[in-house]
C-alpha atoms as a PDB file:
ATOM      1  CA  UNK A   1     -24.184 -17.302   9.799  1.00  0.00           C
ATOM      2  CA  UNK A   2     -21.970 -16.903   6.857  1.00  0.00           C
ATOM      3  CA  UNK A   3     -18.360 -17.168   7.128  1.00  0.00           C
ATOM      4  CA  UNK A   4     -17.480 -13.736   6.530  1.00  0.00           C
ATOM      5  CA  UNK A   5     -20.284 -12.305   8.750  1.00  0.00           C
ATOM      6  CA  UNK A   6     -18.844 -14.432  11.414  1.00  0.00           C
ATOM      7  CA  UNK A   7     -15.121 -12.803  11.038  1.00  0.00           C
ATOM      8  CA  UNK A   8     -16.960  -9.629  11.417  1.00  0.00           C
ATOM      9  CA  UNK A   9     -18.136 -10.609  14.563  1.00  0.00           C
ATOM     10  CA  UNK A  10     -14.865 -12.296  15.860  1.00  0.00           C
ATOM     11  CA  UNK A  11     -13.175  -9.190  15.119  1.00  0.00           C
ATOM     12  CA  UNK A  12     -15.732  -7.055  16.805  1.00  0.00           C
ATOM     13  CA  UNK A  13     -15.370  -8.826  19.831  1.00  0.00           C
ATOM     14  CA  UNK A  14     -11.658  -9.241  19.876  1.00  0.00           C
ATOM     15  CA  UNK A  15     -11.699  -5.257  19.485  1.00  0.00           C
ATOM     16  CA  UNK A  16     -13.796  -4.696  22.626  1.00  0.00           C
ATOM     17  CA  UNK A  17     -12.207  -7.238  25.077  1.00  0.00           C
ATOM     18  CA  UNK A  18      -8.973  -7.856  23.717  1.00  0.00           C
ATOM     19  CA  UNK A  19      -8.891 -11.252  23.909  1.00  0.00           C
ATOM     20  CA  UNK A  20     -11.539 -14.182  23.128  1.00  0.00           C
ATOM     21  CA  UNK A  21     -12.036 -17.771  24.181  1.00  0.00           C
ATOM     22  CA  UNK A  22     -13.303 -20.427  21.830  1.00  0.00           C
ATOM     23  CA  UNK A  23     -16.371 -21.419  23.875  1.00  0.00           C
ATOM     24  CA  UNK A  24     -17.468 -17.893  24.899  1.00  0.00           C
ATOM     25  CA  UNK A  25     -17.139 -17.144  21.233  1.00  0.00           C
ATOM     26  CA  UNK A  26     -19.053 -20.281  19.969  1.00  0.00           C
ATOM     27  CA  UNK A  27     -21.610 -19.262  22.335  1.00  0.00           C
ATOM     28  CA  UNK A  28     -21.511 -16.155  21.573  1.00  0.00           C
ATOM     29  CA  UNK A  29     -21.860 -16.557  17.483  1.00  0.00           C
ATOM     30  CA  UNK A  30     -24.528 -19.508  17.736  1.00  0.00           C
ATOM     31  CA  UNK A  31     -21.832 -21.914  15.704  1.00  0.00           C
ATOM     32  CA  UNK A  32     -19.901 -25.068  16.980  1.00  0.00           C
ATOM     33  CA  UNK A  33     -16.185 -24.335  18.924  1.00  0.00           C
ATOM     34  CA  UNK A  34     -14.527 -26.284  15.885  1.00  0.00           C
ATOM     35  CA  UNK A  35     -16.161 -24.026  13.671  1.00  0.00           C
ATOM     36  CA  UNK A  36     -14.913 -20.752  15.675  1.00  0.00           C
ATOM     37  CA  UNK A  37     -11.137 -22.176  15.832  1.00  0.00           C
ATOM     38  CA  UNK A  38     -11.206 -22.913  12.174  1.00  0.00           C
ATOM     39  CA  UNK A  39     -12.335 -18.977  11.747  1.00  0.00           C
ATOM     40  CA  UNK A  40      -9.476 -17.957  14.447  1.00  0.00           C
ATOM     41  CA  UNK A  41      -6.680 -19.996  12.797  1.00  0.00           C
ATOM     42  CA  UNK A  42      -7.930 -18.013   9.383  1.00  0.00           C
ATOM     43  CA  UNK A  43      -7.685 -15.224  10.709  1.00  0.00           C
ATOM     44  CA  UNK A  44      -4.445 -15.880  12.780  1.00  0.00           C
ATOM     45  CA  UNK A  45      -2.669 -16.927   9.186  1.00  0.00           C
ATOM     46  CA  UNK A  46      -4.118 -13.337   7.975  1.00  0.00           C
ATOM     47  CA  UNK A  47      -2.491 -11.903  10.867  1.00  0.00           C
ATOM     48  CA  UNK A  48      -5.245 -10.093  11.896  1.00  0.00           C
ATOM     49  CA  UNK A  49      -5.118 -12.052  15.489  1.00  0.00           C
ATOM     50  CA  UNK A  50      -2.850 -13.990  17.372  1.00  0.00           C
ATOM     51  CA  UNK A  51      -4.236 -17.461  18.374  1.00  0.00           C
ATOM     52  CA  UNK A  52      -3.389 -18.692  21.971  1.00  0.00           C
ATOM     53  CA  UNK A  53      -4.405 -21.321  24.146  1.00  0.00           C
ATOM     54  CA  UNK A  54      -8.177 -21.658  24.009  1.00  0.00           C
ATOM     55  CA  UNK A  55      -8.663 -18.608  22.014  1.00  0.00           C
ATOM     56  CA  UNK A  56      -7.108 -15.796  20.550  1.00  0.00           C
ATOM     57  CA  UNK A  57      -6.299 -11.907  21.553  1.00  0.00           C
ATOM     58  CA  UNK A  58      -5.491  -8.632  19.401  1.00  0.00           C
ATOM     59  CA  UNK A  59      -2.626  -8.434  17.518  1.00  0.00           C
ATOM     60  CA  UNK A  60      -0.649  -5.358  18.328  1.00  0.00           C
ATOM     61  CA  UNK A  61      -2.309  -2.178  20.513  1.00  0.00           C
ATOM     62  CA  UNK A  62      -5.057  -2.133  17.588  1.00  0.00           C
ATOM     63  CA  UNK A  63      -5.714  -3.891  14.339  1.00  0.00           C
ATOM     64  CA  UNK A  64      -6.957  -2.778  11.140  1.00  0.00           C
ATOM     65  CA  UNK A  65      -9.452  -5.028   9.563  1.00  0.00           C
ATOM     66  CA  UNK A  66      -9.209  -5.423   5.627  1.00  0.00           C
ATOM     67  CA  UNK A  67     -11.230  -3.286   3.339  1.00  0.00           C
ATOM     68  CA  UNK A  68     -13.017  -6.112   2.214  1.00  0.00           C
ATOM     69  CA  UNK A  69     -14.226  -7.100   5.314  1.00  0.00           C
ATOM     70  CA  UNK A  70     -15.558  -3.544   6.488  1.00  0.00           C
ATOM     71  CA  UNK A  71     -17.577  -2.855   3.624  1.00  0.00           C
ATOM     72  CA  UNK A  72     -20.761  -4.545   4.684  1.00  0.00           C
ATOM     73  CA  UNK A  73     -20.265  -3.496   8.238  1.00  0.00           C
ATOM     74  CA  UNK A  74     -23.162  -0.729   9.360  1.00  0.00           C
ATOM     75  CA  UNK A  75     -23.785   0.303   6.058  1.00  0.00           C
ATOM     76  CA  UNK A  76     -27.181   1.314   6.551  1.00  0.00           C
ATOM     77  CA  UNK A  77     -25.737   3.453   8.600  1.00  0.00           C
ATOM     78  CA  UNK A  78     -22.823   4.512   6.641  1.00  0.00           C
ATOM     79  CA  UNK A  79     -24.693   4.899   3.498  1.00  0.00           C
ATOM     80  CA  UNK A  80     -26.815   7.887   5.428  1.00  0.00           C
ATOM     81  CA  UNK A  81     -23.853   9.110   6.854  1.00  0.00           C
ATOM     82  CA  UNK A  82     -21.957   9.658   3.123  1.00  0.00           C
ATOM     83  CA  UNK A  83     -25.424  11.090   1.954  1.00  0.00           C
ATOM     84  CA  UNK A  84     -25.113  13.562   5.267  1.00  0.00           C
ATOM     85  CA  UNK A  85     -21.706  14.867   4.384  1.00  0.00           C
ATOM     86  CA  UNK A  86     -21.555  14.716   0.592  1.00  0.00           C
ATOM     87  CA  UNK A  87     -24.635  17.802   1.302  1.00  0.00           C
ATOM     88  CA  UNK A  88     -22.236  19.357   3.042  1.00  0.00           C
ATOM     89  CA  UNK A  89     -19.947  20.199  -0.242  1.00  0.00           C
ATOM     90  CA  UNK A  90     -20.248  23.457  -2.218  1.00  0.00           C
ATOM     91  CA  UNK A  91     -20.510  22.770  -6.257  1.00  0.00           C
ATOM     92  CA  UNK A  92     -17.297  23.656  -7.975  1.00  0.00           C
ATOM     93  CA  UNK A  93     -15.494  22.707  -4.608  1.00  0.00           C
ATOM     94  CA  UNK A  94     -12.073  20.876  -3.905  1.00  0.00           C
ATOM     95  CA  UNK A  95     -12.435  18.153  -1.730  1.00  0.00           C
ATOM     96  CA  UNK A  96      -9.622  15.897  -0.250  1.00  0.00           C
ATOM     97  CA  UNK A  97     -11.311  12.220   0.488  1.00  0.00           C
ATOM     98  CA  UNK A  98      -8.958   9.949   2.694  1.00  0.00           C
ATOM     99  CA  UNK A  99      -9.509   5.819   2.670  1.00  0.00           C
ATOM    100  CA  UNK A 100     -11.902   3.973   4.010  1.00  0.00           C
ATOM    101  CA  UNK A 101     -15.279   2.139   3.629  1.00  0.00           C
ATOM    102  CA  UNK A 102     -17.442   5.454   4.662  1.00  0.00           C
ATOM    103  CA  UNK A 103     -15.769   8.011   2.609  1.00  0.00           C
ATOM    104  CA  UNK A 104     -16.044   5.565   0.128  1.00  0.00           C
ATOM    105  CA  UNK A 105     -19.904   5.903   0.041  1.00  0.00           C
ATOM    106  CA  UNK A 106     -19.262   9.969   0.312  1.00  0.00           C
ATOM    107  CA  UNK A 107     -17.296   9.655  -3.232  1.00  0.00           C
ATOM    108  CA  UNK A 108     -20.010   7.767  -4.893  1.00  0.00           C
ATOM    109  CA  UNK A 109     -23.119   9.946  -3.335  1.00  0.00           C
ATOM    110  CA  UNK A 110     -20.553  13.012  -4.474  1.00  0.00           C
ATOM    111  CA  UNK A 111     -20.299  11.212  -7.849  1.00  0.00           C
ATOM    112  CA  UNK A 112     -24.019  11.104  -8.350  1.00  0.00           C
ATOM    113  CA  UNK A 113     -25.466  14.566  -6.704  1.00  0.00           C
ATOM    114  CA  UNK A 114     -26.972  15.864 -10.170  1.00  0.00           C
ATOM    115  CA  UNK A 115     -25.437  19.228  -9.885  1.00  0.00           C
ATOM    116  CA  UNK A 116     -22.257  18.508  -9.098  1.00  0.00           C
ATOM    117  CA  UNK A 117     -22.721  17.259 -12.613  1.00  0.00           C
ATOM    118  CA  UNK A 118     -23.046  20.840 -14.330  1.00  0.00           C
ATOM    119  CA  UNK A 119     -20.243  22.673 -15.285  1.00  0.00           C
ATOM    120  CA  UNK A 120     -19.988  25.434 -12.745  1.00  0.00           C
ATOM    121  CA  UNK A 121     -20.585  23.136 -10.524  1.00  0.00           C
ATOM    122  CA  UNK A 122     -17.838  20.446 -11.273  1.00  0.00           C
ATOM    123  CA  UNK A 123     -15.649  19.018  -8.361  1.00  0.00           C
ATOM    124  CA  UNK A 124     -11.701  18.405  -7.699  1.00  0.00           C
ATOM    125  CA  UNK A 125     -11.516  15.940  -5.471  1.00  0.00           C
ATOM    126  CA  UNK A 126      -8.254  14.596  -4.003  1.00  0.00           C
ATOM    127  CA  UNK A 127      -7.778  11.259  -2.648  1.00  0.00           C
ATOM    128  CA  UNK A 128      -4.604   9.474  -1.511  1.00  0.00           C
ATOM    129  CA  UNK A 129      -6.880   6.167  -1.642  1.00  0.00           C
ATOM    130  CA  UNK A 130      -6.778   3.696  -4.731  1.00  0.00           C
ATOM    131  CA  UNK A 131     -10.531   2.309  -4.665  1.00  0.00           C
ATOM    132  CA  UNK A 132     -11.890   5.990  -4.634  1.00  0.00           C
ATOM    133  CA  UNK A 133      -9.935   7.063  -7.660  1.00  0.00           C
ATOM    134  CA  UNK A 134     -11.170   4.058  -9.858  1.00  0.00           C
ATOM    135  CA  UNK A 135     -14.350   4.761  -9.113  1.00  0.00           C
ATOM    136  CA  UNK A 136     -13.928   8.693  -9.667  1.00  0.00           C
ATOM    137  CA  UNK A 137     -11.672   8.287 -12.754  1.00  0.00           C
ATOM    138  CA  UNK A 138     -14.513   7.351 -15.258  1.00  0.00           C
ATOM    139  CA  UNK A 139     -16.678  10.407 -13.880  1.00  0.00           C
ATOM    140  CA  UNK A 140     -15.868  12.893 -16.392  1.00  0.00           C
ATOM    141  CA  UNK A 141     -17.247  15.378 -14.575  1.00  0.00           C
ATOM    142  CA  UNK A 142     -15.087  15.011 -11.062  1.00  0.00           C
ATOM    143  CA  UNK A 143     -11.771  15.655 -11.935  1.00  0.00           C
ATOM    144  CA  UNK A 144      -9.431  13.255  -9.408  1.00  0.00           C
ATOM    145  CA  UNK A 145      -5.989  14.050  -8.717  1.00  0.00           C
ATOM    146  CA  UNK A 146      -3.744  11.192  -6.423  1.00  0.00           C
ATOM    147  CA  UNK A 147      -1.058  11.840  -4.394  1.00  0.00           C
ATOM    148  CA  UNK A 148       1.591   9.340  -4.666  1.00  0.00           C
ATOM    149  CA  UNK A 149       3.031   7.001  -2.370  1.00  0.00           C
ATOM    150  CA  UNK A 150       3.197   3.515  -1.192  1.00  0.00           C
ATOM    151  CA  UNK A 151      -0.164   1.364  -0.858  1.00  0.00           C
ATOM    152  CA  UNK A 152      -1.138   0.330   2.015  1.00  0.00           C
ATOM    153  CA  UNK A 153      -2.512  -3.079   1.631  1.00  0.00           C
ATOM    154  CA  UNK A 154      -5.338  -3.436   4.003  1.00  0.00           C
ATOM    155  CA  UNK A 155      -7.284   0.315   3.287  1.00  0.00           C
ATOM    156  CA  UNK A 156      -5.691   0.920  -0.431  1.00  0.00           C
ATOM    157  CA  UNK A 157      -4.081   4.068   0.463  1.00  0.00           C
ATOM    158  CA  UNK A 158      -1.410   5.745  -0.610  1.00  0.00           C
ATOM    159  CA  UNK A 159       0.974   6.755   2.264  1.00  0.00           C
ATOM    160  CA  UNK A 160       4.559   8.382   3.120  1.00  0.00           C
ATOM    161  CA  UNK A 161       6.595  11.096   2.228  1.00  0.00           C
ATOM    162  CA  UNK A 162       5.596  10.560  -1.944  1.00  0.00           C
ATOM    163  CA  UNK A 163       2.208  11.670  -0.458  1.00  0.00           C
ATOM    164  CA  UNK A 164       2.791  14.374   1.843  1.00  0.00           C
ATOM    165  CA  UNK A 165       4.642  16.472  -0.805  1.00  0.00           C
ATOM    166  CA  UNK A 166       2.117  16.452  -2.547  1.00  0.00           C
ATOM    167  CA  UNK A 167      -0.614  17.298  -0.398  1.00  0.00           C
ATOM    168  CA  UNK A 168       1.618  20.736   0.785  1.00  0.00           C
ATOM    169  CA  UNK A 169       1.098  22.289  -2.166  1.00  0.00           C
ATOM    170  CA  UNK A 170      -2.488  22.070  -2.612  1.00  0.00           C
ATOM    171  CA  UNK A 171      -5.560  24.056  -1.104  1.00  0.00           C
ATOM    172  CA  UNK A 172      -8.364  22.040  -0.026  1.00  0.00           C
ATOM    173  CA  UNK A 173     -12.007  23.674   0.727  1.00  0.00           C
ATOM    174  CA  UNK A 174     -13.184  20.096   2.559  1.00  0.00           C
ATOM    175  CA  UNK A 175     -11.116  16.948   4.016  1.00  0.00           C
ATOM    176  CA  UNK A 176     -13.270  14.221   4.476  1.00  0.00           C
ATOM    177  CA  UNK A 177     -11.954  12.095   6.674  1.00  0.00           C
ATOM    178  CA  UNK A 178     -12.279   8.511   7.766  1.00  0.00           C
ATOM    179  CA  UNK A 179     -11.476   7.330  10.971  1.00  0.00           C
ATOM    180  CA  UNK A 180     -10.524   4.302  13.422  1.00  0.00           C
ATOM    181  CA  UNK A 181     -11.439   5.914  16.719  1.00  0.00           C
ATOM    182  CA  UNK A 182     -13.255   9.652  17.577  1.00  0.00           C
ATOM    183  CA  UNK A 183     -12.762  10.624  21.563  1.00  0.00           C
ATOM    184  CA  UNK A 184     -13.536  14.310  23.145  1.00  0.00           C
ATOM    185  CA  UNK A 185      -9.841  14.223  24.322  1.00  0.00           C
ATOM    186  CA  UNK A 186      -7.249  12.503  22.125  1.00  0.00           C
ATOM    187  CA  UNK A 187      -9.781  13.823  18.714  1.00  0.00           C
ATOM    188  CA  UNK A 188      -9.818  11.562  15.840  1.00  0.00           C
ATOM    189  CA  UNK A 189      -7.380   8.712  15.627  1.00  0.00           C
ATOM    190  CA  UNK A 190      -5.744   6.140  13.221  1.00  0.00           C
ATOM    191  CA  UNK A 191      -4.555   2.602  13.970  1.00  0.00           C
ATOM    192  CA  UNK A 192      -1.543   3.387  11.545  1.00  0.00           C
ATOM    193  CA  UNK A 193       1.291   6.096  11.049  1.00  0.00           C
ATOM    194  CA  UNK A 194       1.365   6.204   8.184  1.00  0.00           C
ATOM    195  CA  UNK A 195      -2.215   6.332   7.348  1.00  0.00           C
ATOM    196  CA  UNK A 196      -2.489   9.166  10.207  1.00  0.00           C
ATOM    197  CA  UNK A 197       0.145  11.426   8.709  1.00  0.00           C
ATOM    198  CA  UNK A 198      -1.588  11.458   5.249  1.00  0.00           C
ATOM    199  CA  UNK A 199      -5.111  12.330   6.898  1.00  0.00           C
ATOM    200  CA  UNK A 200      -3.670  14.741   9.398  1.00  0.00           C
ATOM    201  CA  UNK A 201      -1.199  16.938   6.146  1.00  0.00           C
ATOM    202  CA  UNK A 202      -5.047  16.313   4.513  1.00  0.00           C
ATOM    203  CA  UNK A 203      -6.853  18.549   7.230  1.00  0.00           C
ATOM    204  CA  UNK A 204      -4.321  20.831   7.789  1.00  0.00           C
ATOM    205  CA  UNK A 205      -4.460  22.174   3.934  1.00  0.00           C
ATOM    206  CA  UNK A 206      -8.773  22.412   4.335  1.00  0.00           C
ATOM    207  CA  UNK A 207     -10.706  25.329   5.049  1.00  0.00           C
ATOM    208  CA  UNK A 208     -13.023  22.933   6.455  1.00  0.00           C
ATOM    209  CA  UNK A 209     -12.404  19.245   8.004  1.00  0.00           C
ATOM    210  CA  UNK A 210     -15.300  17.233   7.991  1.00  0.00           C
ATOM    211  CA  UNK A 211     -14.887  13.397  10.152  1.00  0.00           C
ATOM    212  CA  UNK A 212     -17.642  10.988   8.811  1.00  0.00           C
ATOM    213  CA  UNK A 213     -17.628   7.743  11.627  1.00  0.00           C
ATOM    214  CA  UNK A 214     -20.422   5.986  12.839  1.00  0.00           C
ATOM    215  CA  UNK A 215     -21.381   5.561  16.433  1.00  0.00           C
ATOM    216  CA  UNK A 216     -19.287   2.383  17.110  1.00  0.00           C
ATOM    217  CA  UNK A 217     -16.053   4.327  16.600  1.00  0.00           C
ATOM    218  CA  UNK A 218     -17.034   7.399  19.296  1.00  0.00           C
ATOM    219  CA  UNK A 219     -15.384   6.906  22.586  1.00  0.00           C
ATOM    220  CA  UNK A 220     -12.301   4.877  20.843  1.00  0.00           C
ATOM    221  CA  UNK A 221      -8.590   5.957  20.899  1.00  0.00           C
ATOM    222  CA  UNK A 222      -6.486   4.281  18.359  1.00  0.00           C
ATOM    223  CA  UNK A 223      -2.704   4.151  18.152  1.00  0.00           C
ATOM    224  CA  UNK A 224      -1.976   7.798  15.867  1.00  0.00           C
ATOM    225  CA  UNK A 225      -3.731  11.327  16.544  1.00  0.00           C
ATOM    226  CA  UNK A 226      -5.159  12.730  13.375  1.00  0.00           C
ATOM    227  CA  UNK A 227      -6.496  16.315  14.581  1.00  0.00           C
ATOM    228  CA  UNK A 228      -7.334  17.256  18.160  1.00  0.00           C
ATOM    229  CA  UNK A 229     -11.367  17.923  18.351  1.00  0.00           C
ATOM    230  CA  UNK A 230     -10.755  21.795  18.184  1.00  0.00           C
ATOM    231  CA  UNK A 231      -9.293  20.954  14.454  1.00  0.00           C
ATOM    232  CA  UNK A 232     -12.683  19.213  13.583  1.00  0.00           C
ATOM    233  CA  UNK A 233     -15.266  21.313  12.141  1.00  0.00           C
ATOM    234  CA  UNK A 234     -18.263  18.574  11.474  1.00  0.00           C
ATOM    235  CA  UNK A 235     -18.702  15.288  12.855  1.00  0.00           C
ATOM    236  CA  UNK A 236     -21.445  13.168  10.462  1.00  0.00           C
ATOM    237  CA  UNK A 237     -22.053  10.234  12.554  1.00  0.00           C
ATOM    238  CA  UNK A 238     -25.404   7.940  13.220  1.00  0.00           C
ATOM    239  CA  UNK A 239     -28.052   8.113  15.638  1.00  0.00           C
ATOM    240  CA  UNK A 240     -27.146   5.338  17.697  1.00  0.00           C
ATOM    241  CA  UNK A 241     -24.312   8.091  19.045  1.00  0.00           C
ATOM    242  CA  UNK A 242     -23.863   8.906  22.801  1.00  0.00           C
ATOM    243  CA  UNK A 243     -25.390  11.296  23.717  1.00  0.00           C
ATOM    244  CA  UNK A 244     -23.260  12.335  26.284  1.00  0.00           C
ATOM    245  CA  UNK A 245     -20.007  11.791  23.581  1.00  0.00           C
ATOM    246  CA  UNK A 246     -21.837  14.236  21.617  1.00  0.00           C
ATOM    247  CA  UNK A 247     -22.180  17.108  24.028  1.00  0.00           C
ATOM    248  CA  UNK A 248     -18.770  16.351  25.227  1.00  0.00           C
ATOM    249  CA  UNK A 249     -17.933  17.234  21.565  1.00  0.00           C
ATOM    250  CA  UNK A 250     -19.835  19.859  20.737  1.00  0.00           C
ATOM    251  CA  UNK A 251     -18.457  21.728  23.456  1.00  0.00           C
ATOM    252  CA  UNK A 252     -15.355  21.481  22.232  1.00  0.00           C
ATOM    253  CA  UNK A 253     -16.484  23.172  19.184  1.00  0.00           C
ATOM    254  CA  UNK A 254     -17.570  19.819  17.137  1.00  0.00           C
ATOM    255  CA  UNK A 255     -20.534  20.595  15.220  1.00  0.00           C
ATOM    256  CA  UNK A 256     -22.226  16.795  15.336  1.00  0.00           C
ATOM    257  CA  UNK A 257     -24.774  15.483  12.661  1.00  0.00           C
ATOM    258  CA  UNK A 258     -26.682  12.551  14.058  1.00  0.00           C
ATOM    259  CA  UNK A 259     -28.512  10.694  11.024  1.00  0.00           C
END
């Protein structure tokens, strides 16, 4: 297992139990207990754990694993997801795209959709997150406006008050939003305050707010509300999705894409 992959699973495992031991772990992950407390104290110096005796447990009430280290996580999954919900957006529409790894993938499938490229049917799309406008910039045909702010070094966003003035004065016809957590109560969550307050001025300015998040965020609260479930219009998620967190949803007015 390569290095990386195993931090993936580390972190997946510290997020579902809260804590870890080295020899559950090793077991777990199929790799020597000196290899798993080399990966822990690598992580710890990231501060994306804290180590303790015999293991390690969450840092904080949630963590937020680096950008780089999300990107190859479910993206089957998250590549059919993006597909999903960039189908979803009218030509000549303005769409607001908030960070993340899967609304990443929704800004490059909106970036190729052929007739997005006409001329009647050109885009605005609005983004508080650094990665998405480099990669939107040299589409001539999308034009990207930023919000300002302060980055946020572990999604590349933009965040704080720079940010939200900007975002009041615009009209949105989609937010697409990414998300740490999805539950039928608490709605769609974010593990920061920041990052929460940017997505949540994001979907109040849309006609329409669209939450892409595959199945192994449903059922999660994380630290910040972003909008309550009767404030979501579409939920684009995979078919691995509970099916009874679906219903629960949908009758809360959710419409749910499973693909």
């Amino acid at each position: 297992m390569k290095t990386q992959d195993r931090w993936l699973r580390l972190m997946d495992l510290l997020g579902d139990r809260g804590r870890i031991e080295v020899v559950e772990a090793a077991r777990l992950l199929g790799v020597s207990a000196a290899t798993v407390r080399r990966d822990l104290e690598e992580l710890a110096g990231q501060r994306l754990l804290t180590r303790t005796h015999g293991g390690a447990v969450r840092a904080g009430v949630s963590y937020d694993l680096p950008l780089r280290y999300k990107a190859t996580r479910r993206a089957a999954e998250k590549l059919r997801i993006a597909k999903a919900a960039a189908a979803l957006v009218l030509p000549g529409s303005v769409v607001g795209l908030t960070g993340g790894t899967t609304t990443s993938e929704v800004a490059r499938e909106l970036a190729t959709r052929p007739d997005l490229a006409e001329a009647d049917g050109a885009l605005t799309v609005v983004t508080n997150a650094i990665d998405i406008a480099g990669e939107l910039a040299v589409r001539t045909h999308i034009r990207t406006v930023m919000t300002g702010g302060v980055a946020r070094p572990a999604s590349y966003e933009l965040t704080g008050p720079l940010a939200a003035a900007v975002l009041e004065g615009l009209c949105l016809d989609y937010a697409v939003l990414g998300v740490n957590g999805l539950d039928p109560v608490v709605g769609a969550s974010a593990v920061s305050e920041g990052e929460a307050g940017i997505n949540r001025a994001m979907a109040v300015r849309a006609e329409k707010v669209i939450v892409v998040a595959d199945s192994t965020k449903l059922g999660r609260r994380a630290f910040v509300t972003v909008s309550f479930p009767r404030e979501i219009d579409v939920l684009v998620t995979d078919t691995e999705a509970p099916p009874e967190l679906v219903a629960a949803l949908t009758e809360q007015g959710v419409e749910v894409l499973c693909v």
